[in-house]
Protein backbone atom coordinates (compact mmCIF):
# COMPACT_ATOMS: atom_id res chain seq x y z
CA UNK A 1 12.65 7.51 -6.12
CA UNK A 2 10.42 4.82 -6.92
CA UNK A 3 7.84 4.24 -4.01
CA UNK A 4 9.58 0.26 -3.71
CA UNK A 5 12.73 1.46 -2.08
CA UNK A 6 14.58 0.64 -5.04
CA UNK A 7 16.19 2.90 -8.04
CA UNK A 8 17.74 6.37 -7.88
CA UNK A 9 18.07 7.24 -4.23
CA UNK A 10 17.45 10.75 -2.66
CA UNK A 11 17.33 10.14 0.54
CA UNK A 12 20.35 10.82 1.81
CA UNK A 13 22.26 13.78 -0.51
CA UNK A 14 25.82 15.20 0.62
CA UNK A 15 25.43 17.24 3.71
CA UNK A 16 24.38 17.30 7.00
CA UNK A 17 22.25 14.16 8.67
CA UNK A 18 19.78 15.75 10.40
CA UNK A 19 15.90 15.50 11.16
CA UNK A 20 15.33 16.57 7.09
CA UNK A 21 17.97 13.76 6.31
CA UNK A 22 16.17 11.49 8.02
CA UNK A 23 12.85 12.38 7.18
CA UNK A 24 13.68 12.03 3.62
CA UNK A 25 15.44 8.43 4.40
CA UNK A 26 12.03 7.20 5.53
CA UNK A 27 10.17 8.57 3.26
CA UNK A 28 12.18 6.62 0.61
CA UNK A 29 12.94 3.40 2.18
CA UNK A 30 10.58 2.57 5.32
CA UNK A 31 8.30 0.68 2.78
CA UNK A 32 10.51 -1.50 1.89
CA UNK A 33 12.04 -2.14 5.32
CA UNK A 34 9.40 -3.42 6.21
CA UNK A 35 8.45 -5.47 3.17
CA UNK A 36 11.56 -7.28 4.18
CA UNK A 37 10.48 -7.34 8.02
CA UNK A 38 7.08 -8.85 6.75
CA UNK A 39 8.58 -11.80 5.02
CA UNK A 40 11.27 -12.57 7.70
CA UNK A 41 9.20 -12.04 11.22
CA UNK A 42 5.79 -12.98 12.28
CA UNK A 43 2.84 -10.09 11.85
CA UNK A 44 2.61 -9.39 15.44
CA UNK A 45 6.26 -8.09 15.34
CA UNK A 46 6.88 -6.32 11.89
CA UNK A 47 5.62 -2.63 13.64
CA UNK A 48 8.42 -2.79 15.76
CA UNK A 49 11.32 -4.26 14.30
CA UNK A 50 10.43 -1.88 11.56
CA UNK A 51 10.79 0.71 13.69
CA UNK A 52 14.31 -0.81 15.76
CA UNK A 53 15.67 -0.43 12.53
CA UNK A 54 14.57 2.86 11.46
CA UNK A 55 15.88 3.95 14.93
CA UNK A 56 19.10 2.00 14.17
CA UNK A 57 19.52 4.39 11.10
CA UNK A 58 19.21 7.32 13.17
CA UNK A 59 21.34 6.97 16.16
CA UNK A 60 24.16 5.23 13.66
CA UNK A 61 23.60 8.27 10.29
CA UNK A 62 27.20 9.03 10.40
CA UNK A 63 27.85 5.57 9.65
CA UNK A 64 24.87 5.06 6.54
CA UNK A 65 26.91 5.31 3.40
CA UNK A 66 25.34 7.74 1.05
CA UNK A 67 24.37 6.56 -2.27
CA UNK A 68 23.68 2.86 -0.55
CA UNK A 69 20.82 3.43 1.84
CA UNK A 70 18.98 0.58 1.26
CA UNK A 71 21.21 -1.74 1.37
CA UNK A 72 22.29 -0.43 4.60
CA UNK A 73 19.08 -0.44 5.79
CA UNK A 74 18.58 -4.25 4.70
CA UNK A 75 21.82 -4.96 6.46
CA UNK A 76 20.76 -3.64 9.84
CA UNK A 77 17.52 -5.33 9.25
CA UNK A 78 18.82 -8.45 9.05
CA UNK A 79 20.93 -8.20 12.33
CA UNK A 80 17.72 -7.09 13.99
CA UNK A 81 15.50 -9.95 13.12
CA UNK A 82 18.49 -12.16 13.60
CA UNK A 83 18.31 -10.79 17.58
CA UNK A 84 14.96 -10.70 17.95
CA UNK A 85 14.76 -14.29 16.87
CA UNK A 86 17.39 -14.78 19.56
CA UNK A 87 15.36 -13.07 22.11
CA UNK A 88 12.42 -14.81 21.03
CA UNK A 89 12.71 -18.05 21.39
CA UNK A 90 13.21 -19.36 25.67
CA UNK A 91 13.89 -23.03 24.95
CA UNK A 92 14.44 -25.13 28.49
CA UNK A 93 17.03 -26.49 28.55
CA UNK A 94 15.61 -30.08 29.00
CA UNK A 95 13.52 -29.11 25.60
CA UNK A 96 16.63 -28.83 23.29
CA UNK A 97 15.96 -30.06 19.92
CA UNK A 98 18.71 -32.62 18.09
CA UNK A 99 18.26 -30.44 15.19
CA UNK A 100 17.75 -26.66 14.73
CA UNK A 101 14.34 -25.24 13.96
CA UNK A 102 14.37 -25.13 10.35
CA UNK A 103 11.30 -22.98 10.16
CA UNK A 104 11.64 -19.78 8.57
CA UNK A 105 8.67 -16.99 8.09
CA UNK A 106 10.40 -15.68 4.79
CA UNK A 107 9.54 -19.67 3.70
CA UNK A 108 5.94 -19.93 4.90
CA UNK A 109 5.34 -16.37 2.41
CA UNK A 110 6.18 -18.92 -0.29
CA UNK A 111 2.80 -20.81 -1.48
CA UNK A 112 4.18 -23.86 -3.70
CA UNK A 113 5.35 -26.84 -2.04
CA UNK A 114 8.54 -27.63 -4.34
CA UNK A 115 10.02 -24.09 -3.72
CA UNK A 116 9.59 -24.24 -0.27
CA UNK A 117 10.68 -27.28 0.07
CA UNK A 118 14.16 -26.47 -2.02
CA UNK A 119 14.96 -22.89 -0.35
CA UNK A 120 14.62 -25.23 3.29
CA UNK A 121 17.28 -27.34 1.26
CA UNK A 122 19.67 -24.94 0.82
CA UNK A 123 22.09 -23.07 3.55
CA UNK A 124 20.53 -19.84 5.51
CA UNK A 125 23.52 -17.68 3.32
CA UNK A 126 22.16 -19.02 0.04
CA UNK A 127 18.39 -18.44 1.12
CA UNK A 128 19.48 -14.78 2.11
CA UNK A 129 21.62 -14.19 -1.12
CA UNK A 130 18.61 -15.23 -3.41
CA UNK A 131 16.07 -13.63 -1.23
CA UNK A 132 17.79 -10.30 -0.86
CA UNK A 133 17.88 -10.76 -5.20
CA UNK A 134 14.84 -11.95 -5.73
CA UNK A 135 12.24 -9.99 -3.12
CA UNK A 136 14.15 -7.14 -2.53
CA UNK A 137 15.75 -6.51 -5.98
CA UNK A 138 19.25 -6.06 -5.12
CA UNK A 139 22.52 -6.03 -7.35
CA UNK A 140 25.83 -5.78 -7.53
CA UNK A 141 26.99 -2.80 -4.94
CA UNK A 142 23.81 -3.17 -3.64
CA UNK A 143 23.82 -7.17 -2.30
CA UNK A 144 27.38 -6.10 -2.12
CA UNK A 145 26.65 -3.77 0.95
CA UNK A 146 24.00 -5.53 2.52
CA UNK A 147 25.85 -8.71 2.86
CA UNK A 148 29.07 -6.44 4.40
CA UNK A 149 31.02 -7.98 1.47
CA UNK A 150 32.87 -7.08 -1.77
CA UNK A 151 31.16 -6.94 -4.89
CA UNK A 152 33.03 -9.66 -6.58
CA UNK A 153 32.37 -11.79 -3.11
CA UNK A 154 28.60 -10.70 -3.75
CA UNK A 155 28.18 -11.33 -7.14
CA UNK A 156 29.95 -15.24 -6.15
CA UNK A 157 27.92 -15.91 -3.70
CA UNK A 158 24.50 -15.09 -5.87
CA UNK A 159 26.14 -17.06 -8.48
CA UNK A 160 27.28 -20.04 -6.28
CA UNK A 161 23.30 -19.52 -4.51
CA UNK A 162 22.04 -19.94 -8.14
CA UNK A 163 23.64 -22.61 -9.01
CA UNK A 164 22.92 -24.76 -5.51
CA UNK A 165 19.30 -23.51 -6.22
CA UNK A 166 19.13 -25.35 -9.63
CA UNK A 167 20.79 -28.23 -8.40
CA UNK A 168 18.11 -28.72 -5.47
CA UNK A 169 15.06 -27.92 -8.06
CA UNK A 170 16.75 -31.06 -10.20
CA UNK A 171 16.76 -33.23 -7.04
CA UNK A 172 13.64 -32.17 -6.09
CA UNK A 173 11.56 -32.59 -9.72
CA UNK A 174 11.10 -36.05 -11.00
């Protein structure tokens, strides 16, 4: 197991899902559960939703799939960033906004202007299909799982997120 989270996985072999199992999940894939926390959540908060997830994986270990971890583990992550920005964000009611905050941490990692300004372009599914590719290295099965979809849906969707993303960059460059 590469120290990235991604390549052969170990973590969880056939048999029983206990302390060891665990232990040997965390040891393969914490860092890069929280690489994806990092780039999706403000500093303050990456500790813990780190952790929600990690504790996530342990009251649900029936239900991780061996062989796909990671992708699990992205999965779950995204659901609990998606609540905590629920949580997060009291907005009176007099205070609504006509449109939706379009600010994203996973953007602000992103130093040059013209990308930022094209992933904002392009629909929260397409920023997560590219972003799960791109930071987190998944593939086929992989994206697969951690979108909850079918590989042929996943390898669509990175293809139709692709193509959207090099139609913004040619809107975007003179």
């Amino acid at each position: 197991m590469r120290g990235d989270g991604r390549g052969e996985d170990d973590a969880a072999p056939d048999g029983p899902r206990d302390a060891a199992w665990f232990e040997r999940l965390v040891h393969a894939h914490a860092t890069a559960v929280h690489r994806y926390v990092v780039r999706r959540v403000g500093a303050s908060d990456v500790e813990d939703l780190t952790a929600d997830v990690l504790t996530v994986a342990w009251r649900r270990r029936e239900d991780v799939p061996a062989g796909a971890e990671l992708p699990w583990l992205y999965r779950t992550a995204s659901y609990v960033v998606a609540n905590h920005r629920r949580k997060s964000r009291p907005v009176l009611v007099a205070e609504v906004p006509d449109e939706p905050d379009a600010d994203d941490p996973a953007l602000r990692a992103v130093r040059d202007e013209t990308v930022r300004t094209v992933l904002a372009a392009l629909s929260a599914r397409d920023r997560e299909v590219l972003l799960l590719h791109a930071w987190e290295g998944l593939t086929g099965e992989g994206l697969a799982a951690a979108l909850g979809i079918g590989r042929g849906g996943a390898d669509a969707a990175l293809s139709r997120a692709r193509s959207r993303l090099r139609a913004a960059f040619a809107d975007a460059t003179p």
